[in-house]
PDB file of N, CA and C in Angstrom:
ATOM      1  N   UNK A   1     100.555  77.030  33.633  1.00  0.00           N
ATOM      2  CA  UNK A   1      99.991  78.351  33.791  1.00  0.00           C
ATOM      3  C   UNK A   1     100.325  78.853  35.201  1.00  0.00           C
ATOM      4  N   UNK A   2     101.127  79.509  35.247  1.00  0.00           N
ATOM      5  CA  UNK A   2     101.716  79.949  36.399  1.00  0.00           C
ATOM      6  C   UNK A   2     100.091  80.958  37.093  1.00  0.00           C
ATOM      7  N   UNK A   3     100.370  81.522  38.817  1.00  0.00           N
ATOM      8  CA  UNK A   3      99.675  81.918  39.079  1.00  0.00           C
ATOM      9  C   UNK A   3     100.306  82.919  40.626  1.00  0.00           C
ATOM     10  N   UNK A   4     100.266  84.139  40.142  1.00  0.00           N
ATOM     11  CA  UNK A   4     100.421  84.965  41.684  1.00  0.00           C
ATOM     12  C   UNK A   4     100.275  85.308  42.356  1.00  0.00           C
ATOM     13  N   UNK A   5      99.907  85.299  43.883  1.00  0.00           N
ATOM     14  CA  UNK A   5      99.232  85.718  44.424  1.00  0.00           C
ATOM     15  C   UNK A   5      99.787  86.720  45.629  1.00  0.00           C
ATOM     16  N   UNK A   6      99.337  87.901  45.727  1.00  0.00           N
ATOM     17  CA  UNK A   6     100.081  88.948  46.527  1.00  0.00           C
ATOM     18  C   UNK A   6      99.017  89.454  47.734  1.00  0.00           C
ATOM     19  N   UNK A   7      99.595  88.720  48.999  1.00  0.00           N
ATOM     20  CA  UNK A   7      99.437  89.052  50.550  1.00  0.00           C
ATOM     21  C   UNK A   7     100.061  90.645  50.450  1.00  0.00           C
ATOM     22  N   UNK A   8      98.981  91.233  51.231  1.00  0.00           N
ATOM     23  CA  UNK A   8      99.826  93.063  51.850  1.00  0.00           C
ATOM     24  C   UNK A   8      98.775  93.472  52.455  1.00  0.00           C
ATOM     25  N   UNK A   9      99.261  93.868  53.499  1.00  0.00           N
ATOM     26  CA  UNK A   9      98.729  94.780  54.264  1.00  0.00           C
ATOM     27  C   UNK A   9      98.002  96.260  53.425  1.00  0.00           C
ATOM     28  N   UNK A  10      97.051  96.779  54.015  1.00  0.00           N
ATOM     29  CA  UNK A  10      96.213  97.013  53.354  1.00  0.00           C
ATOM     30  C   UNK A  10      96.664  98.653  53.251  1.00  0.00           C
ATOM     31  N   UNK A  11      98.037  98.871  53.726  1.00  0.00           N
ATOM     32  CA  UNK A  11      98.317 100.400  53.448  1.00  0.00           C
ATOM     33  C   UNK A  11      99.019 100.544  52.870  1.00  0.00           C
ATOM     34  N   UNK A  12      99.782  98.893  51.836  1.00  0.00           N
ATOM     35  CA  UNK A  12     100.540  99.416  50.575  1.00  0.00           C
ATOM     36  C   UNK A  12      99.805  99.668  49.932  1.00  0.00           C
ATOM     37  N   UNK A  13      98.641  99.356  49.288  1.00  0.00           N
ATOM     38  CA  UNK A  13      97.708  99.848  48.319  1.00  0.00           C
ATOM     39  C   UNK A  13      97.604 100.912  48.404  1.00  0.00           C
ATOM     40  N   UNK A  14      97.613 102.056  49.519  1.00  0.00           N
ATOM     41  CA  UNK A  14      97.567 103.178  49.679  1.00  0.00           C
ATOM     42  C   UNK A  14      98.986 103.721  48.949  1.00  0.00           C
ATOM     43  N   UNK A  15     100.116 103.318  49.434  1.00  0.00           N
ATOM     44  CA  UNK A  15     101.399 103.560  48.437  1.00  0.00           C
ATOM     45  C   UNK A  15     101.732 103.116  47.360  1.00  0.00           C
ATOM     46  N   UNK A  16     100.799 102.589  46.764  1.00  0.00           N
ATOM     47  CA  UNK A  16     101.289 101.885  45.036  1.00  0.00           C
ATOM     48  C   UNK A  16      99.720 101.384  45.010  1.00  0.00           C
ATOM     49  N   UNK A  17      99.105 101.535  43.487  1.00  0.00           N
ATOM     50  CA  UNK A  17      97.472 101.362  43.314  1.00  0.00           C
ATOM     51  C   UNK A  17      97.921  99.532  42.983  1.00  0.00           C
ATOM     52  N   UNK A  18      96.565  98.828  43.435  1.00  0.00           N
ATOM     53  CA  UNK A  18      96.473  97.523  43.408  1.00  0.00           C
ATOM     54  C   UNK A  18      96.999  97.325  42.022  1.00  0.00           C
ATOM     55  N   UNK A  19      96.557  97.688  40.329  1.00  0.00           N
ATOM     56  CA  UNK A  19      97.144  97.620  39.331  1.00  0.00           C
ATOM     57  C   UNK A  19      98.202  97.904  39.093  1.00  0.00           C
ATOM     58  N   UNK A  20      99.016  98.606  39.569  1.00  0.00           N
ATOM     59  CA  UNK A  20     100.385  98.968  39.565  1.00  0.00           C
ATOM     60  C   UNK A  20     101.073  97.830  40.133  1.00  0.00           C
ATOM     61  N   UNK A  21     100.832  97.283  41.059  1.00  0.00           N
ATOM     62  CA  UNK A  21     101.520  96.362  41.646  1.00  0.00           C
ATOM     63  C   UNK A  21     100.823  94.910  41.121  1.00  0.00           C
ATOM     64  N   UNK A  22     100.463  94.475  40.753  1.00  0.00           N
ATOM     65  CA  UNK A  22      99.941  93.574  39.848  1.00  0.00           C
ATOM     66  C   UNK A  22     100.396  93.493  38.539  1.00  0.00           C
ATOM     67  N   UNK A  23     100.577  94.456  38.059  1.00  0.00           N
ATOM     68  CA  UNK A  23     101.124  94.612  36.708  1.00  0.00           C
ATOM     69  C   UNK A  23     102.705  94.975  37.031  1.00  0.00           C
ATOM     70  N   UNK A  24     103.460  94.789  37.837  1.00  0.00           N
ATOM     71  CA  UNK A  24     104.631  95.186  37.890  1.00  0.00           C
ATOM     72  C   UNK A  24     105.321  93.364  38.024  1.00  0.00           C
ATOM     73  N   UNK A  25     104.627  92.390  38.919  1.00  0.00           N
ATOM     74  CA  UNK A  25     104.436  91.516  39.083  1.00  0.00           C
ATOM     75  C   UNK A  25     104.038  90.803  37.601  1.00  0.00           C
ATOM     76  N   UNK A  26     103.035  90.947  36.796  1.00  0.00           N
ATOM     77  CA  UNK A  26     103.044  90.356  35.746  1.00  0.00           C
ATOM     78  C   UNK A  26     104.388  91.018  34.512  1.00  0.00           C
ATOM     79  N   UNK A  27     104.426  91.975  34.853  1.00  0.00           N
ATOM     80  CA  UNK A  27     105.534  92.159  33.603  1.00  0.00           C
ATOM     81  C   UNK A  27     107.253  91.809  33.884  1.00  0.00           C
ATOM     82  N   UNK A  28     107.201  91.118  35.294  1.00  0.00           N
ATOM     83  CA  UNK A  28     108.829  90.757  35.503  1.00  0.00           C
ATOM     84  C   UNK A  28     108.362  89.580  35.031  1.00  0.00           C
ATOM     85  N   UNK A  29     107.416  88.947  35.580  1.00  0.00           N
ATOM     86  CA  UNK A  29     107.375  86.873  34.903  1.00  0.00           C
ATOM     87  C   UNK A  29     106.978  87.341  33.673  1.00  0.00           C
ATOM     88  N   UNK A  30     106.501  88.069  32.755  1.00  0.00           N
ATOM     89  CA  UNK A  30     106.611  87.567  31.266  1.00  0.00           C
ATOM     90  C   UNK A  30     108.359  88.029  30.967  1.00  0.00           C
ATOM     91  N   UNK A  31     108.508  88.976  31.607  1.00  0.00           N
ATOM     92  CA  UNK A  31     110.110  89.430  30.867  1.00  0.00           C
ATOM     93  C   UNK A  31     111.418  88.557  31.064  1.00  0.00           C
ATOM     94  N   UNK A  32     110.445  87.457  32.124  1.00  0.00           N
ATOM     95  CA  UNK A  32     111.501  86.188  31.890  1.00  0.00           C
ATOM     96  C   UNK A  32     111.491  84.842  30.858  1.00  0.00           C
ATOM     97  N   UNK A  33     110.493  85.103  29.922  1.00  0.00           N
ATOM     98  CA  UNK A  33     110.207  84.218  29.133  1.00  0.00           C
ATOM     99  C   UNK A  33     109.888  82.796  29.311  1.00  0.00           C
ATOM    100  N   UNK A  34     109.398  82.999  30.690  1.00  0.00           N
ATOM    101  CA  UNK A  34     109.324  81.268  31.339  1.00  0.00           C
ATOM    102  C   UNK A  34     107.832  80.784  30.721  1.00  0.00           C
ATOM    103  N   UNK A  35     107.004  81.948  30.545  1.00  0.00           N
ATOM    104  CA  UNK A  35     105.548  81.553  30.400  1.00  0.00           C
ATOM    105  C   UNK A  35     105.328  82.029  28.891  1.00  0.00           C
ATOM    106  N   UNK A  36     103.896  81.211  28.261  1.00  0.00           N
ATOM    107  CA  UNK A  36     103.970  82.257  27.244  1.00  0.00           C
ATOM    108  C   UNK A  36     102.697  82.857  27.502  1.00  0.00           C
ATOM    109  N   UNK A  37     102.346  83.912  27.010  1.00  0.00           N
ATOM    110  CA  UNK A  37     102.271  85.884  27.017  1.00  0.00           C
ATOM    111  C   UNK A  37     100.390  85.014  27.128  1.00  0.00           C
ATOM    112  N   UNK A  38      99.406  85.608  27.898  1.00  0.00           N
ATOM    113  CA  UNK A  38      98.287  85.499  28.225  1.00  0.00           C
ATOM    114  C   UNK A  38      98.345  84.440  29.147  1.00  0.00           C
ATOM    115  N   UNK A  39      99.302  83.235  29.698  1.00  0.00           N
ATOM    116  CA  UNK A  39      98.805  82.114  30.520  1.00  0.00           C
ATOM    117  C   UNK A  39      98.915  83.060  32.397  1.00  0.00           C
ATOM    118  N   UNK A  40     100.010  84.221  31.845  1.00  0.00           N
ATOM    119  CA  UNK A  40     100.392  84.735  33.817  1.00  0.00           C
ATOM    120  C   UNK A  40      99.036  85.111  34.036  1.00  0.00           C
ATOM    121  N   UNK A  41      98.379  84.537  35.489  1.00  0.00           N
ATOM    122  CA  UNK A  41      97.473  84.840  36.116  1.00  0.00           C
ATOM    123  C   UNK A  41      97.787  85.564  37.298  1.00  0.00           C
ATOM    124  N   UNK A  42      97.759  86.785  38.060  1.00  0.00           N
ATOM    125  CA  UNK A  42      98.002  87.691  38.777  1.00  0.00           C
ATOM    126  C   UNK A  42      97.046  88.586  40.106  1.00  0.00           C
ATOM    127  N   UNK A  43      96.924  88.027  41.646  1.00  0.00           N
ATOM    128  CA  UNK A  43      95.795  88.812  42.000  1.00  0.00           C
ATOM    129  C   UNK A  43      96.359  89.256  43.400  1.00  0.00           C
ATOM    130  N   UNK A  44      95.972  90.255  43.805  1.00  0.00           N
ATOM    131  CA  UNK A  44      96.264  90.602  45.066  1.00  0.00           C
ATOM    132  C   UNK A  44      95.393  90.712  46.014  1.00  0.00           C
ATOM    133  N   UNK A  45      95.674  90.555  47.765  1.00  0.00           N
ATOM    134  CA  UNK A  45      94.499  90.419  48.832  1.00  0.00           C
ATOM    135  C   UNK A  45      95.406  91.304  49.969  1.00  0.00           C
ATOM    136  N   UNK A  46      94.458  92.334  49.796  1.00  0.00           N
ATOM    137  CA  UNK A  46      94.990  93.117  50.917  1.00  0.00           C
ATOM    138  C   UNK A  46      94.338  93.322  52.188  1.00  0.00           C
ATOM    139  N   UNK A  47      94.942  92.651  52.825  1.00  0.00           N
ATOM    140  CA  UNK A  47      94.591  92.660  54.176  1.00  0.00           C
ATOM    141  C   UNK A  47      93.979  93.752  55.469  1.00  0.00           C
ATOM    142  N   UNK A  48      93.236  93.727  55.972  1.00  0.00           N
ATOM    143  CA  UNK A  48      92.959  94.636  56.991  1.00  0.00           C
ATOM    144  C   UNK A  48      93.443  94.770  58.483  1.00  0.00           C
ATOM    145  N   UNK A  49      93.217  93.419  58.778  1.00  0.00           N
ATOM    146  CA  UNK A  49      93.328  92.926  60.240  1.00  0.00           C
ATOM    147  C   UNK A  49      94.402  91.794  59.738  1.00  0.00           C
ATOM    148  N   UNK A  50      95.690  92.002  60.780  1.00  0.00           N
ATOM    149  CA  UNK A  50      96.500  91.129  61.022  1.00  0.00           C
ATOM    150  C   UNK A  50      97.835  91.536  62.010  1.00  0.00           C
ATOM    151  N   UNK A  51      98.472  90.626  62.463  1.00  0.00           N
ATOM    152  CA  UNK A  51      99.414  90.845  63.209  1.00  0.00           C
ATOM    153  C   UNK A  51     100.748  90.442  62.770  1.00  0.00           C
ATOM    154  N   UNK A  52     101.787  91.360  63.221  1.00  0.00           N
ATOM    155  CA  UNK A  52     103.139  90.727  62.836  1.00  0.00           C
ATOM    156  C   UNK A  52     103.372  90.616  63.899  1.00  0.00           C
ATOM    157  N   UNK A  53     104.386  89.962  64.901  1.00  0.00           N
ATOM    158  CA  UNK A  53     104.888  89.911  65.819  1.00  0.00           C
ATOM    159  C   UNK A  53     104.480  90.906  66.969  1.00  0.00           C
ATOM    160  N   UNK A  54     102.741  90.934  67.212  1.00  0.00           N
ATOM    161  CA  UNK A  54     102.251  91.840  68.038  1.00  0.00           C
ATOM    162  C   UNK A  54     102.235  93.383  67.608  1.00  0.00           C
ATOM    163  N   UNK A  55     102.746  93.533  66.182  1.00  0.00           N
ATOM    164  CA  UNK A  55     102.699  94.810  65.601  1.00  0.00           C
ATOM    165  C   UNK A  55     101.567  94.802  64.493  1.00  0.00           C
ATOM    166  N   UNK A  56     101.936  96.251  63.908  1.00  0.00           N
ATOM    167  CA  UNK A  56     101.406  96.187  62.793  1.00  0.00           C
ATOM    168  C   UNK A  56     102.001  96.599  61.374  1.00  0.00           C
ATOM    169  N   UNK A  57     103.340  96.432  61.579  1.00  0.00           N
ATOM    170  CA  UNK A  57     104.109  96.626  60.486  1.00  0.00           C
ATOM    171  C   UNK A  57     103.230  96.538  59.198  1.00  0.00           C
ATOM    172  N   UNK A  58     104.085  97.102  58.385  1.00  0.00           N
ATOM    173  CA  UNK A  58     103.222  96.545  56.791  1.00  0.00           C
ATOM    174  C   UNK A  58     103.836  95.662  56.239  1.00  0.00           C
ATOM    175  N   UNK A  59     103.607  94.502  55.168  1.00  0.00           N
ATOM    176  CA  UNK A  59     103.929  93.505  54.776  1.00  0.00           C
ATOM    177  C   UNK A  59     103.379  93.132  53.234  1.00  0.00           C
ATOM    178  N   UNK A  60     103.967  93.030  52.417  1.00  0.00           N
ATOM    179  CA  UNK A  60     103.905  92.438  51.212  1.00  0.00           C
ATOM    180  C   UNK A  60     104.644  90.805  51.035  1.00  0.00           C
ATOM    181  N   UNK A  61     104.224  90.121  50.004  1.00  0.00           N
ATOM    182  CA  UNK A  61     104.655  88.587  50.208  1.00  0.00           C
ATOM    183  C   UNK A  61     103.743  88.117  48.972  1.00  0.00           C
ATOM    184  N   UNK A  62     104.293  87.298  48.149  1.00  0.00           N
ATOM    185  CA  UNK A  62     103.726  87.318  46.521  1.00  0.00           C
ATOM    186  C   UNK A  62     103.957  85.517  46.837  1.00  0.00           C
ATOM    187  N   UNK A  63     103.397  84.896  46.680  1.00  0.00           N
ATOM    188  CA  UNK A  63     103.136  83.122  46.126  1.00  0.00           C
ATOM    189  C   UNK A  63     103.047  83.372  45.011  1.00  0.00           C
ATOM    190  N   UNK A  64     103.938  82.599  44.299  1.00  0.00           N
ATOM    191  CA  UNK A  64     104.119  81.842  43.156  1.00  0.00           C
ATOM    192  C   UNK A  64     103.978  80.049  42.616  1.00  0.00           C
ATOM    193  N   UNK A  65     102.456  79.709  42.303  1.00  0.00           N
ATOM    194  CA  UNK A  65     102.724  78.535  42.079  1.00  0.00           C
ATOM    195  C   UNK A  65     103.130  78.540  40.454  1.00  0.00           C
ATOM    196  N   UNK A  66     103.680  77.581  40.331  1.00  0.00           N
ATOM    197  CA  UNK A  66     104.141  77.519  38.975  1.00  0.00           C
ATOM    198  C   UNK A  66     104.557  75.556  38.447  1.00  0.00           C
ATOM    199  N   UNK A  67     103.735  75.385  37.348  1.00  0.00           N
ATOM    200  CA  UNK A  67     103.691  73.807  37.269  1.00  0.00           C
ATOM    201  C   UNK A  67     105.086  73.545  36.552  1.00  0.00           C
ATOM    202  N   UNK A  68     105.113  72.308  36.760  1.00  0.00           N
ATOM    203  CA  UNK A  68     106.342  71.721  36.535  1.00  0.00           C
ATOM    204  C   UNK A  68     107.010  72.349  35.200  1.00  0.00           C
ATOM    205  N   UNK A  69     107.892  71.779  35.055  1.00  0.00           N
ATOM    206  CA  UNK A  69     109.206  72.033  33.618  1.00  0.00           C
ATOM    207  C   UNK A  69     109.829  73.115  33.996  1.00  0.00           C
ATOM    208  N   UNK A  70     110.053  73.853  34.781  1.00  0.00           N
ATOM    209  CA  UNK A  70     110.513  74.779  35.066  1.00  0.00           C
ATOM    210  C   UNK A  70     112.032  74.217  35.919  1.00  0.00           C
ATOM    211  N   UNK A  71     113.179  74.389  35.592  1.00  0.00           N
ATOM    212  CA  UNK A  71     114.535  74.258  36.714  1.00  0.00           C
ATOM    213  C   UNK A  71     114.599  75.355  37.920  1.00  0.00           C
ATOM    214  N   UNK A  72     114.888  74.725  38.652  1.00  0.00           N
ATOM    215  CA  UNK A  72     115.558  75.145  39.738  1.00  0.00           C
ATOM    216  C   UNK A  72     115.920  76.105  39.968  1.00  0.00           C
ATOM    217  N   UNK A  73     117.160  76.617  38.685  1.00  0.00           N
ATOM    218  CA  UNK A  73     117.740  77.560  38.403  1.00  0.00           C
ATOM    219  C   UNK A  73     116.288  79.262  38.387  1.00  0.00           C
ATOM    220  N   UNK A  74     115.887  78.753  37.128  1.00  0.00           N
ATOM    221  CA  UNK A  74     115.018  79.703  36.692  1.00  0.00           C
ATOM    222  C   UNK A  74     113.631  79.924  37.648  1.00  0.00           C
ATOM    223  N   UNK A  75     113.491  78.696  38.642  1.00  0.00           N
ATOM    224  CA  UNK A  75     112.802  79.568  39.424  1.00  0.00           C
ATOM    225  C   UNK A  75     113.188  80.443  40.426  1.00  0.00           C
ATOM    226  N   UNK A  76     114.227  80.225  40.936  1.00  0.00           N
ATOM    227  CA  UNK A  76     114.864  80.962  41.714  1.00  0.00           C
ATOM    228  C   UNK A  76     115.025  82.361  40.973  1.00  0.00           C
ATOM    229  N   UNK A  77     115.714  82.793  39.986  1.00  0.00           N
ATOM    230  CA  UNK A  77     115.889  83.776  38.697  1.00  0.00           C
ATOM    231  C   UNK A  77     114.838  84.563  38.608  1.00  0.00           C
ATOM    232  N   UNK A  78     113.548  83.817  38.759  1.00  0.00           N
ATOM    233  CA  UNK A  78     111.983  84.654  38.934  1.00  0.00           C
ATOM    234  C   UNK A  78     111.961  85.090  40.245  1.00  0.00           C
ATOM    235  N   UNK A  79     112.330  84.291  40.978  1.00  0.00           N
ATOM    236  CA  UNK A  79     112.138  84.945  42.468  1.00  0.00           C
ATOM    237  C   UNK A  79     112.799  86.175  42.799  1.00  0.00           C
ATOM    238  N   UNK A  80     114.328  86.300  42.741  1.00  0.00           N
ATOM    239  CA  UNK A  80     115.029  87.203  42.685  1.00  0.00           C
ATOM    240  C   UNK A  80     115.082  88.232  41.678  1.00  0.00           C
ATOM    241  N   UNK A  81     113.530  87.999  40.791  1.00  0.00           N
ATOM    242  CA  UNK A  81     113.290  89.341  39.563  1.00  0.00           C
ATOM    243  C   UNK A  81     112.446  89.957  40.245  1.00  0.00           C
ATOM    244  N   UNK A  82     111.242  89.599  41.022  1.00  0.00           N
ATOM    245  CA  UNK A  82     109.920  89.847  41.537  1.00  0.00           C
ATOM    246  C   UNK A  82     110.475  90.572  42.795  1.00  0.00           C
ATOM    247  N   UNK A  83     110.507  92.013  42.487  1.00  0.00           N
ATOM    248  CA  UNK A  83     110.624  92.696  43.859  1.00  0.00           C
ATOM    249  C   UNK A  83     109.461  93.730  44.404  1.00  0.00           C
TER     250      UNK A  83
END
């Protein structure tokens, strides 16, 4: 049962609604057929206070754990779907 979890700064939510981006995120991992259809678990934490390199850039960043049987190949394939 795979599981996602999406770091962002708290003024992308302002540019894309938390469900939009959650569900954009769940519908690339089902459209890869790695999981089957109800196991993707999906949540986002948007941040208030944080620093980038003494800035405050904005930042998005998605964790993906995902349990074994999965190759190499195809996780990478998910990674480079999830934009």
């Amino acid at each position: 049962m795979p599981h996602f979890v999406i770091d962002c700064s708290e003024n992308i939510i302002e540019l894309k609604s938390p469900e939009e981006i959650i569900q954009r995120v769940y519908d690339t991992a089902e459209s890869t057929e790695l999981f089957d259809k109800g196991d993707i678990k999906v949540r986002i934490n948007p941040f208030k206070y944080y620093t980038i390199g003494n800035s405050k850039d904005d930042f998005i960043h998605i964790f993906a754990n995902i349990m074994e049987g999965r190759s190499t190949s195809q996780k990478s394939n998910l990674s480079k779907r999830i934009d």
